[in-house]
N, C-alpha and C. Protein backbone atom coordinates (compact mmCIF):
# COMPACT_ATOMS: atom_id res chain seq x y z
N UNK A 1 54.97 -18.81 -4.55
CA UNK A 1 53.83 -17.93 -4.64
C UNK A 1 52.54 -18.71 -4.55
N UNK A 2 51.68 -18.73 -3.77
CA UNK A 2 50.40 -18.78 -3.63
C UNK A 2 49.05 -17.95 -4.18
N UNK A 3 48.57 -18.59 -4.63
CA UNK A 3 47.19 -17.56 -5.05
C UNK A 3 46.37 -18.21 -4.13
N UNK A 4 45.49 -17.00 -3.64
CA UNK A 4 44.37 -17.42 -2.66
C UNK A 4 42.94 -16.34 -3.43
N UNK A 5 42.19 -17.23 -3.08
CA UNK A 5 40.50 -17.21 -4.28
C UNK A 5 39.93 -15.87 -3.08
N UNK A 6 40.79 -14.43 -3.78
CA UNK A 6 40.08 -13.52 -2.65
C UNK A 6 38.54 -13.07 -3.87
N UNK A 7 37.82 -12.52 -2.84
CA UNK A 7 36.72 -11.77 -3.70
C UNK A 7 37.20 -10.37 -4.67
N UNK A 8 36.93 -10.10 -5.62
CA UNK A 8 37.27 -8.94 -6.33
C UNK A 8 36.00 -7.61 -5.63
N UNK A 9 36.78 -6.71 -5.24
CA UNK A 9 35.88 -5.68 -4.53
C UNK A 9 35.79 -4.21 -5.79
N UNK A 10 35.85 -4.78 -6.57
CA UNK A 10 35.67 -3.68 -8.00
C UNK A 10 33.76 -4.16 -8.54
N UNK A 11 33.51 -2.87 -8.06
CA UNK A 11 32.18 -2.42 -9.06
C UNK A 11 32.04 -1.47 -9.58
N UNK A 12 31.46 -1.56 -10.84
CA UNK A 12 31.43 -0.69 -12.28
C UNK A 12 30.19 0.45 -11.43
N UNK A 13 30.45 1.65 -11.78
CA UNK A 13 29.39 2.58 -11.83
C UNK A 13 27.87 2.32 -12.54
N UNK A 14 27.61 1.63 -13.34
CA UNK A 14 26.75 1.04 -13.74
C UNK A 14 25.81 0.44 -13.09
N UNK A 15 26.50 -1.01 -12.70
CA UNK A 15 25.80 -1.42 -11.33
C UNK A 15 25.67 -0.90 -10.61
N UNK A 16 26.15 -0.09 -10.08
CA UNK A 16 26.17 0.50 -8.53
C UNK A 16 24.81 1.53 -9.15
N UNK A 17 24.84 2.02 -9.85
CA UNK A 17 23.60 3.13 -10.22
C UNK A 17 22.29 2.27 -10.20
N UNK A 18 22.41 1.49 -10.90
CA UNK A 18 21.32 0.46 -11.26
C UNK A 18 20.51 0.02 -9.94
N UNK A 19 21.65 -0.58 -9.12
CA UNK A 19 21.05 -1.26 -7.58
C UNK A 19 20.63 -0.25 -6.69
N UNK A 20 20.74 1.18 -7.26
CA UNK A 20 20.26 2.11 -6.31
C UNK A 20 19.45 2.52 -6.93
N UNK A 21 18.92 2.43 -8.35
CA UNK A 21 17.65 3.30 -8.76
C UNK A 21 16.38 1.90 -8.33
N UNK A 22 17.08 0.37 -8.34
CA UNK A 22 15.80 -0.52 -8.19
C UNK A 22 15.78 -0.60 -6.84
N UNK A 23 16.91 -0.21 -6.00
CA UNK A 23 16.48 0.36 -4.59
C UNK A 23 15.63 0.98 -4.03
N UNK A 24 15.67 2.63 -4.94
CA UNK A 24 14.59 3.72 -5.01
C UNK A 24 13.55 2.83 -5.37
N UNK A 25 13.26 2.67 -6.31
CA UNK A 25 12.30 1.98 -7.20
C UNK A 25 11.20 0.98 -5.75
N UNK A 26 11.92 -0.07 -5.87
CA UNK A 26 11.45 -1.02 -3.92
C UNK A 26 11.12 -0.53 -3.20
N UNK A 27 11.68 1.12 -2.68
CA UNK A 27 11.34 1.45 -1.52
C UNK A 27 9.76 2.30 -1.85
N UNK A 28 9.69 2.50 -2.63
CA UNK A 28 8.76 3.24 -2.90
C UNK A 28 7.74 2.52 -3.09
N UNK A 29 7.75 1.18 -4.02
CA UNK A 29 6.48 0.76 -3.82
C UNK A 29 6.10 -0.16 -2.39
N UNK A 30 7.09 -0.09 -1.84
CA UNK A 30 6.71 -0.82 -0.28
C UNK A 30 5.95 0.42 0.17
N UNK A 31 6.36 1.84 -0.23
CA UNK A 31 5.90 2.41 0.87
C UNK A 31 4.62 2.96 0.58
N UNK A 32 4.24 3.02 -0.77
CA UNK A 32 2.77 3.04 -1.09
C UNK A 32 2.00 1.99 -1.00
N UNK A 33 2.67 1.00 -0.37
CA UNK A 33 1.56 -0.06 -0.40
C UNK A 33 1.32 -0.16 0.96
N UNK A 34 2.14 0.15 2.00
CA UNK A 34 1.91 0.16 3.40
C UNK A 34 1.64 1.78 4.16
N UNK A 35 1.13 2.49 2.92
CA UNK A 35 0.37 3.83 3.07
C UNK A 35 -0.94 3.47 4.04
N UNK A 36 -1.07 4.17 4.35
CA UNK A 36 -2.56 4.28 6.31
C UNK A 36 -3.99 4.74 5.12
N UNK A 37 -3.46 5.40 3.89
CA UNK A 37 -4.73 5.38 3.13
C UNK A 37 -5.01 4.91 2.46
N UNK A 38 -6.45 5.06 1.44
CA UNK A 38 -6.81 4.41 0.69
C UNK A 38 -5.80 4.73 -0.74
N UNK A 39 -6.03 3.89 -1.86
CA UNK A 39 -6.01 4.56 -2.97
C UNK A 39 -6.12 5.70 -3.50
N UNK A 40 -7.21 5.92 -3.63
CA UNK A 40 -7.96 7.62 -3.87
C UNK A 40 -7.57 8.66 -3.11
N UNK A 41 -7.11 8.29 -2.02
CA UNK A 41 -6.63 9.64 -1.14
C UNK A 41 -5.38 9.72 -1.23
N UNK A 42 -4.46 8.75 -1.74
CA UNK A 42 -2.75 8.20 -2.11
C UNK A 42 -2.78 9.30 -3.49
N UNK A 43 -3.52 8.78 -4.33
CA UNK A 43 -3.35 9.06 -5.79
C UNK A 43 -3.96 10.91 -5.89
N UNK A 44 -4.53 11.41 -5.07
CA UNK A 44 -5.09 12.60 -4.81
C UNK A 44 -3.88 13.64 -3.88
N UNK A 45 -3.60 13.41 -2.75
CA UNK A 45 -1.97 13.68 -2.49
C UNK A 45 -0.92 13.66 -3.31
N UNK A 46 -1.01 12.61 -4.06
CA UNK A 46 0.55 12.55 -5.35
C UNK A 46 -0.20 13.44 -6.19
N UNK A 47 -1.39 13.93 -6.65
CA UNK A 47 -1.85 14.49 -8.13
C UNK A 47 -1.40 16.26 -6.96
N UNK A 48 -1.54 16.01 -6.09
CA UNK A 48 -1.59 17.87 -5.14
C UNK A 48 -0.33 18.36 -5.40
N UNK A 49 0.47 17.19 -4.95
CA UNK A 49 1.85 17.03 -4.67
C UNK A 49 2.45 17.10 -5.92
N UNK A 50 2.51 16.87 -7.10
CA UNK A 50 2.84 17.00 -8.62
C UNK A 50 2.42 18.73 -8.84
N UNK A 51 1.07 19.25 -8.78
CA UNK A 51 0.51 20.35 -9.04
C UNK A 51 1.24 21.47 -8.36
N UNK A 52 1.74 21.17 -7.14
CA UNK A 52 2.51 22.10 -6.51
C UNK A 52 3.88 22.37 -6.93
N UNK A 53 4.86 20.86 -7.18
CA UNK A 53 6.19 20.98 -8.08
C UNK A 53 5.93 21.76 -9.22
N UNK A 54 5.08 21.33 -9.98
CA UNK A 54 4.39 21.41 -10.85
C UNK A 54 4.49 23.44 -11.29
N UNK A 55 4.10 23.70 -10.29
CA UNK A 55 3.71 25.53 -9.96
C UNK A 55 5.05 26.14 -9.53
N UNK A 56 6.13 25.63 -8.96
CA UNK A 56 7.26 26.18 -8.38
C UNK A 56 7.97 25.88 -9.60
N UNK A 57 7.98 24.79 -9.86
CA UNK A 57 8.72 24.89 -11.46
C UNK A 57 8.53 26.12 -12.43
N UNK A 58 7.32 26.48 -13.11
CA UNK A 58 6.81 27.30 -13.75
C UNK A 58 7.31 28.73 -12.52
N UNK A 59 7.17 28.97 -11.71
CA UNK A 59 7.72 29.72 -11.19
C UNK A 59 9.07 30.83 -11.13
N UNK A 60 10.21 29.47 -11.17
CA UNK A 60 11.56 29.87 -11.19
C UNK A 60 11.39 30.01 -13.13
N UNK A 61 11.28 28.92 -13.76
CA UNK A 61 11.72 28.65 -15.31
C UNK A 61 10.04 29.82 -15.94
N UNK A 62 10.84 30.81 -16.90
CA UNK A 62 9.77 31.21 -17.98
C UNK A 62 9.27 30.63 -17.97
N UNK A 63 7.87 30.86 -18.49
CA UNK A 63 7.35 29.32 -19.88
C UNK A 63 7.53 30.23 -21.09
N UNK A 64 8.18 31.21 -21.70
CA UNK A 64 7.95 31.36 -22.83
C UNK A 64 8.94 32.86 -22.78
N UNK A 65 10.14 32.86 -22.73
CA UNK A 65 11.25 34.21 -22.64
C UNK A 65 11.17 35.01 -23.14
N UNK A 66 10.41 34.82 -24.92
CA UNK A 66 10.56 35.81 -25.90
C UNK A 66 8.81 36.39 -25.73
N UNK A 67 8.22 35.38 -25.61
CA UNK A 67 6.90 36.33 -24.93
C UNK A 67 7.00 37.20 -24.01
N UNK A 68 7.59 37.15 -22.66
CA UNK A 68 8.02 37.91 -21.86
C UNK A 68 8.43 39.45 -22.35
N UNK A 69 9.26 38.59 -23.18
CA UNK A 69 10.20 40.14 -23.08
C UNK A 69 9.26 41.41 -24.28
N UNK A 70 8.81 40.45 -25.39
CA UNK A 70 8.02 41.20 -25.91
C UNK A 70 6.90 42.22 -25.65
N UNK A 71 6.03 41.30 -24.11
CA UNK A 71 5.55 41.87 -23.45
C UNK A 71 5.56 42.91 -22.72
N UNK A 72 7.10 42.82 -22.10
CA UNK A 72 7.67 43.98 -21.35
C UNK A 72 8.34 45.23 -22.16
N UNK A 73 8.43 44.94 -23.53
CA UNK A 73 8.77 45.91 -24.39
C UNK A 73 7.85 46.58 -25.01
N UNK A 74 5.94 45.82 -25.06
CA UNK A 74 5.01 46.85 -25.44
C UNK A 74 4.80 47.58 -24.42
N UNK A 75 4.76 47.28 -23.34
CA UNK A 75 4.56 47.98 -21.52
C UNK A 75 5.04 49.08 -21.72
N UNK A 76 6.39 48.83 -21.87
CA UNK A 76 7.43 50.32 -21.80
C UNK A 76 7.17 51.05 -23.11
N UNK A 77 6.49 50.99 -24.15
CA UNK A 77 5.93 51.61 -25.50
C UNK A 77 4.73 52.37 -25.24
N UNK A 78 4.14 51.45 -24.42
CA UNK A 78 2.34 52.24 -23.97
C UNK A 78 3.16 53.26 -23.32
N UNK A 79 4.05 52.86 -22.08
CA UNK A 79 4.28 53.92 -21.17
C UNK A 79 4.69 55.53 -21.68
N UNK A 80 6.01 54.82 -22.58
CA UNK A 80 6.20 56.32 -23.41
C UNK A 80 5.43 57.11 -24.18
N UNK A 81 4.54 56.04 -24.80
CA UNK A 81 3.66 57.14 -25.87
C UNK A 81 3.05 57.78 -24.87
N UNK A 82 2.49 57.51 -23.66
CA UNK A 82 1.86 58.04 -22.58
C UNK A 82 2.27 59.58 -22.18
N UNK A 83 3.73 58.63 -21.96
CA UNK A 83 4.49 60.42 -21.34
C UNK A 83 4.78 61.62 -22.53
N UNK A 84 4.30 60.92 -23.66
CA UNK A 84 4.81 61.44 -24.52
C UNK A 84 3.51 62.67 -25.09
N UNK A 85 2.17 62.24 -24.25
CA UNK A 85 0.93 62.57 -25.34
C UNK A 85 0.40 62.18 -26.73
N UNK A 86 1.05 60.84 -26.65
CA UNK A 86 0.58 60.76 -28.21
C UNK A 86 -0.58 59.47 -28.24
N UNK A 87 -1.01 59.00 -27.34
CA UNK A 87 -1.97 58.41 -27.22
C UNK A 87 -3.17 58.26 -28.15
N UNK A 88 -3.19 57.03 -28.74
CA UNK A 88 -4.40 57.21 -30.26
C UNK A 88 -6.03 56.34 -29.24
């Protein structure tokens, strides 16, 4: 029997996550640094660009469920006392 010095081709999930978030991480600041604009117009795009996630988020997700619904339960209270004539 011979042993021969092969490479071990086992990597942990760990690493492998790691070398791809400082991947992400690299690519990104290469690519803000070889941005066609200035600063101020970089950092003004990312603040637009946040404000807009920012608004579609709040969009899909409540901000506040039990306000909602409370809300929609005095709505339908005005409405009835309405149909009802009892309006103070």
């Amino acid at each position: 029997m011979t042993t021969t010095n092969q490479p071990r081709n086992d990597v942990s999930a760990g690493w492998l996550i790691a070398g791809l978030l400082l991947g992400f991480l690299f690519g990104g600041v290469v690519a803000l640094l070889r941005v066609p604009r200035s600063g101020t117009a970089t950092r003004q795009q990312v603040a637009q660009t946040a404000e807009t996630v920012r608004s579609r988020v709040e969009a899909v997700i409540p901000s506040d469920a039990i306000a909602d619904g409370l809300a929609d339960g005095k709505a339908a209270a005005r409405r009835r006392r309405s149909e009802l004539g009892l309006n103070t």
